[in-house]
Structure formats: C-alpha cells, structure tokens
N, C-alpha and C. Protein backbone atom coordinates (compact mmCIF):
# COMPACT_ATOMS: atom_id res chain seq x y z
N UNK A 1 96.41 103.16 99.17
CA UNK A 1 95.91 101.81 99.36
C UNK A 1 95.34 101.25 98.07
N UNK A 2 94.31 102.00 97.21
CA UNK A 2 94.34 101.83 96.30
C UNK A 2 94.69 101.97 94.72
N UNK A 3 94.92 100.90 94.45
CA UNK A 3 95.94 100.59 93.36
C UNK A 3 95.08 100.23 91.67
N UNK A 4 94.16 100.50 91.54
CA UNK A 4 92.98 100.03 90.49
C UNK A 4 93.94 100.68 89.56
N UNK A 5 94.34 101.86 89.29
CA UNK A 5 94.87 102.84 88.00
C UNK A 5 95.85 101.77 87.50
N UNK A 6 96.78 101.33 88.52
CA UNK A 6 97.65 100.65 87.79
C UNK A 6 97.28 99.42 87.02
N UNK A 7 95.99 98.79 87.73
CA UNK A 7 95.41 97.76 87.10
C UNK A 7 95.06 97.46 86.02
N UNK A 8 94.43 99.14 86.07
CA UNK A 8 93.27 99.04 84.62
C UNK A 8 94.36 99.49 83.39
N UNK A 9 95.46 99.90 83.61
CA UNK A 9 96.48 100.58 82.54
C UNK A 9 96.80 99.09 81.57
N UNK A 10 96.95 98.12 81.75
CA UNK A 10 97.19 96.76 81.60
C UNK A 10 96.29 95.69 81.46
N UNK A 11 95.08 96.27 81.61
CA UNK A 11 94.26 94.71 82.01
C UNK A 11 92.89 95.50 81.20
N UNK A 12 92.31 96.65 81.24
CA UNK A 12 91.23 96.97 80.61
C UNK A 12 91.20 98.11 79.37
N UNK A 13 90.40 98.41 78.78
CA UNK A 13 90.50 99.15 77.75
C UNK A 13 90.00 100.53 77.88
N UNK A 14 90.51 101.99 77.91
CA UNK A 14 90.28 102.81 78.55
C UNK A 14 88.77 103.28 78.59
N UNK A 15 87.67 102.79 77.88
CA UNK A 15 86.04 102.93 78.32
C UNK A 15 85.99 102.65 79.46
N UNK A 16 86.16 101.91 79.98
CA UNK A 16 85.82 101.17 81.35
C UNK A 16 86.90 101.02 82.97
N UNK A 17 88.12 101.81 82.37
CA UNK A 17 89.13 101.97 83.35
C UNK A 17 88.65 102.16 84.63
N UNK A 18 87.55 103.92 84.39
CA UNK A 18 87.00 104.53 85.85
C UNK A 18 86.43 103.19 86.41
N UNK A 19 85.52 102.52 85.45
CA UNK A 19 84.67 101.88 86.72
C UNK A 19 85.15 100.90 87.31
N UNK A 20 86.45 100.31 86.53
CA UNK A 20 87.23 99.61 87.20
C UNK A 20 87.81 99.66 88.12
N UNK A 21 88.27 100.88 88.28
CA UNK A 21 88.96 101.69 89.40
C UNK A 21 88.37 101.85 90.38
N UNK A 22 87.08 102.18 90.08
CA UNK A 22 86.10 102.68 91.77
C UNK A 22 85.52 101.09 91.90
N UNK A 23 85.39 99.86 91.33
CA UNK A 23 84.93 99.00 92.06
C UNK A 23 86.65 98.43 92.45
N UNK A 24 87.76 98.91 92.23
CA UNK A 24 88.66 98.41 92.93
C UNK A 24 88.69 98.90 94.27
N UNK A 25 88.56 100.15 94.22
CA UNK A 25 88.82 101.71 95.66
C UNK A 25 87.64 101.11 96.62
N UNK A 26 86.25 100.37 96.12
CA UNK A 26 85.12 100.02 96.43
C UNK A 26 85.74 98.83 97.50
N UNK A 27 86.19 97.78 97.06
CA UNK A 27 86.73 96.57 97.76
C UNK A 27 87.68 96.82 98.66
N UNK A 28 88.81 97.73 98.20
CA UNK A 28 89.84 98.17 98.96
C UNK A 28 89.45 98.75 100.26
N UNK A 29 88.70 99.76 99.98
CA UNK A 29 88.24 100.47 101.07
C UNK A 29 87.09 100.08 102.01
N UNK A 30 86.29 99.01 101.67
CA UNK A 30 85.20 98.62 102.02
C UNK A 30 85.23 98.05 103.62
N UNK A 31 86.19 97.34 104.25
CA UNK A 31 86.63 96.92 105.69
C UNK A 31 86.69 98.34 106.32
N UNK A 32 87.51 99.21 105.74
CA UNK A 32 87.43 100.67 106.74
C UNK A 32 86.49 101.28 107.14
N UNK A 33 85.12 100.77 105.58
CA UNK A 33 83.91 100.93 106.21
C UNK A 33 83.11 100.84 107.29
N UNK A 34 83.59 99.34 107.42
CA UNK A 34 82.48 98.72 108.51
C UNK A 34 83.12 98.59 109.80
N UNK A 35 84.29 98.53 110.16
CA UNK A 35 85.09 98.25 110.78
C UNK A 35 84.51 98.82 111.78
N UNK A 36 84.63 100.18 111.71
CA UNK A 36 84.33 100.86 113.12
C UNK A 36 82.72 100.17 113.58
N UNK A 37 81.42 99.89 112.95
CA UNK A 37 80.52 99.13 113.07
C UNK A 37 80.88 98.15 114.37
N UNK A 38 81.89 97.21 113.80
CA UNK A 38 81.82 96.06 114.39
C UNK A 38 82.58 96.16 115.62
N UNK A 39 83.72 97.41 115.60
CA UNK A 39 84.53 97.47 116.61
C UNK A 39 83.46 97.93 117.68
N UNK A 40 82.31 99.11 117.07
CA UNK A 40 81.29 99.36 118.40
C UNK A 40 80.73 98.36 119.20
N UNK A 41 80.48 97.32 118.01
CA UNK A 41 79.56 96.51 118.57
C UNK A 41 80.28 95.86 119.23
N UNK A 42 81.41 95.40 119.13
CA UNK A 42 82.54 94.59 120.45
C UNK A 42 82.64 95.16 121.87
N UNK A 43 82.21 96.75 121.30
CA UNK A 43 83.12 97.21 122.68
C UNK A 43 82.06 97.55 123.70
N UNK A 44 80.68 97.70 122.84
CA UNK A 44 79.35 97.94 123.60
C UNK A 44 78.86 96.76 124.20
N UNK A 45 79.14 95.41 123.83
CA UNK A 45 78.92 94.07 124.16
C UNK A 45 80.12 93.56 125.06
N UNK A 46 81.31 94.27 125.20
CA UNK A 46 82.17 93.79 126.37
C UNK A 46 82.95 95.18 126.84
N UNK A 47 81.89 95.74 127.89
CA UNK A 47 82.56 97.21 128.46
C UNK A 47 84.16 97.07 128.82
N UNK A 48 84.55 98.12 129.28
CA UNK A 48 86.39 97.96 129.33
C UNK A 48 87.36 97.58 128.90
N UNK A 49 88.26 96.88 129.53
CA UNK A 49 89.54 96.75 128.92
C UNK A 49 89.24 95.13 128.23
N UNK A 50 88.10 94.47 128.54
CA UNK A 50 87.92 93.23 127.96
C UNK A 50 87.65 93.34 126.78
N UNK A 51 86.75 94.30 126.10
CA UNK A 51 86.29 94.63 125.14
C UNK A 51 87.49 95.46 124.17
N UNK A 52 88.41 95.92 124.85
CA UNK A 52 89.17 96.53 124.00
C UNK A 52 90.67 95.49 123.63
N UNK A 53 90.55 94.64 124.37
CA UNK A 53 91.60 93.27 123.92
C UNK A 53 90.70 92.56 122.98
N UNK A 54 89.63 92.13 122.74
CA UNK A 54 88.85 91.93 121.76
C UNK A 54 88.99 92.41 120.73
N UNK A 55 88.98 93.77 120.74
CA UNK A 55 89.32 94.69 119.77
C UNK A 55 90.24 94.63 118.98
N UNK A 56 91.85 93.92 119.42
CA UNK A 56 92.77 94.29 119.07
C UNK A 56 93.35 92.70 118.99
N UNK A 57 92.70 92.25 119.41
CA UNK A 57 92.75 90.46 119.15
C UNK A 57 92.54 90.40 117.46
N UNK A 58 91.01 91.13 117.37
CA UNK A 58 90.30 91.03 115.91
C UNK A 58 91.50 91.67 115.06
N UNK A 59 92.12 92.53 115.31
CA UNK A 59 93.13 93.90 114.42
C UNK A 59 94.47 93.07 114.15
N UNK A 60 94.56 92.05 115.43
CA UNK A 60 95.72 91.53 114.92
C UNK A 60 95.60 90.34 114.09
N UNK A 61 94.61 89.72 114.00
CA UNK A 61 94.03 88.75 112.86
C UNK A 61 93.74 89.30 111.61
N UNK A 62 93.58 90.04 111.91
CA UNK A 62 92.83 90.23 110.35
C UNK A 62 94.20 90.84 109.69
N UNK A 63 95.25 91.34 110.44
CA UNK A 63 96.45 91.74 109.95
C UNK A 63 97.76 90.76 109.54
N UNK A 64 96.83 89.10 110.43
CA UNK A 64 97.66 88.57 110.12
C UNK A 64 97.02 87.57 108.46
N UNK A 65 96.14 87.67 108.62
CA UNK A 65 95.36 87.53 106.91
C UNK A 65 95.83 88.21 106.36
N UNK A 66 95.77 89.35 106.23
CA UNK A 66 96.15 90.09 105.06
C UNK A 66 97.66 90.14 104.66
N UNK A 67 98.61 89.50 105.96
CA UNK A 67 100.12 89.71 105.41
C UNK A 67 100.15 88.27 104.64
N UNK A 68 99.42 87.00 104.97
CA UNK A 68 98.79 86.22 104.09
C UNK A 68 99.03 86.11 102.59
N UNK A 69 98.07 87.23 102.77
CA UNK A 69 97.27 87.45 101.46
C UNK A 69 97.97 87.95 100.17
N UNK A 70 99.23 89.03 100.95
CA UNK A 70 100.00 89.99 100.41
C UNK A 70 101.00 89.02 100.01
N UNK A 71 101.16 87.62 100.83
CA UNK A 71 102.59 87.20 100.73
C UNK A 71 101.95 86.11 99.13
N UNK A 72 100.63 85.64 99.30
CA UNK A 72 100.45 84.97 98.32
C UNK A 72 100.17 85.78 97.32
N UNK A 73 99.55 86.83 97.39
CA UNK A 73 99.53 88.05 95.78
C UNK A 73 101.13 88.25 95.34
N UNK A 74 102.12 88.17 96.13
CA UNK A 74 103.43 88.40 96.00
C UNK A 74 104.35 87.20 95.27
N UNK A 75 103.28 85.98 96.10
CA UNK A 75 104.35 84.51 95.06
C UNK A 75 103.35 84.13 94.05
N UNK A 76 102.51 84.65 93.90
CA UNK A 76 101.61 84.56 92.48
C UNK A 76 102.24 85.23 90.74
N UNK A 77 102.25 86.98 91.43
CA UNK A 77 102.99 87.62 90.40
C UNK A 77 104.42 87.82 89.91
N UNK A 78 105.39 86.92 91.16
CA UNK A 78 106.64 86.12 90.95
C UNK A 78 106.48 85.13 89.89
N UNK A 79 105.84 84.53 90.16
CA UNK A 79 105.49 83.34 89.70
C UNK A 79 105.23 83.64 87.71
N UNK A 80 104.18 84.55 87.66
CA UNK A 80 103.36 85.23 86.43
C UNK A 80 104.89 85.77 86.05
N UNK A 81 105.27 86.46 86.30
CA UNK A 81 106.57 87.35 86.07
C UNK A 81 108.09 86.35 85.41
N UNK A 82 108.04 85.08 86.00
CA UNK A 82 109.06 84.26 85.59
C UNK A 82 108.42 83.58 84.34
N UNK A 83 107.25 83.55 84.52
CA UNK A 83 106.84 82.70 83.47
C UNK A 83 106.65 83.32 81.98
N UNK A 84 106.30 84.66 81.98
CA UNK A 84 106.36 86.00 81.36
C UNK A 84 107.80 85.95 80.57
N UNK A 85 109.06 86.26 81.24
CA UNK A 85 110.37 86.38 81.12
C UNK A 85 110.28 85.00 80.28
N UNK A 86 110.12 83.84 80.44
CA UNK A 86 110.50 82.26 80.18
C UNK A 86 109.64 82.31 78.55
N UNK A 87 108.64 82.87 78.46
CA UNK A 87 108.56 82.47 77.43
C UNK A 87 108.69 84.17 75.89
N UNK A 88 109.14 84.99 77.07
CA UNK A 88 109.96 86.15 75.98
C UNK A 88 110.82 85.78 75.59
C-alpha cells in the first residue's frame, strides 16, 4: 500500500528519504487505524443487521472516494508525463 520509497527516490535527497517514507506509510496507513474505532462505534450505536449495513454503506463510500482519488492521481501523472515527453 505503501509507496513513499518510490517517492523519495525522485523527489528528495537521500538525508531525509526515511522520514519521508514513514510520514508517507503514516498517511497511508492512518484510516486502517481508526477505522475499526469508528466501525465500533456504528455498530454499538445501531445493534444488528442495521448497524452492519451502516457499516458497509460507510466501506462502500469511502471506496468509492478513493477510486476517485486514484482515477484523478492517475489523470494528473498522465497529464505530468505528456508534458515531461513534450518538452524532452
């Protein structure tokens, strides 16, 4: 999931790679953190199967953000990448 190494190979100067890396792994990983948090608190605040469509209401939103997210990180570095090529 996380991808910082490749980041920092290109973008920082090797002093500072690690910490680049763990505040990338930091962000990346940080929802897996809490997640279960909030999923308790859904499911303790709506017992049964109500609470667990809640659950999965939230899982499918936030999945549909992130394919979002992926599709605009994707026509961004298209984008960087042609423009790259255009003026090599």
């Amino acid at each position: 999931m996380c991808s910082g190494r490749r980041w920092t190979r290109s973008a920082s100067p090797n002093q500072v790679s690690g910490t680049a890396f763990g505040i990338a792994c930091l962000v990346g990983y940080a929802p897996g953190m809490f997640a279960f948090l909030v999923y308790g608190a859904i499911l303790d605040a709506n017992p049964g199967a109500a609470g667990y469509h809640l659950v999965f209401i939230l899982m499918a939103a936030l999945a549909l953000v992130g394919a979002g997210v992926a599709t605009g990180l994707a026509r961004v570095a298209r984008a960087y990448r042609t423009a790259a090529v255009g003026e090599g």
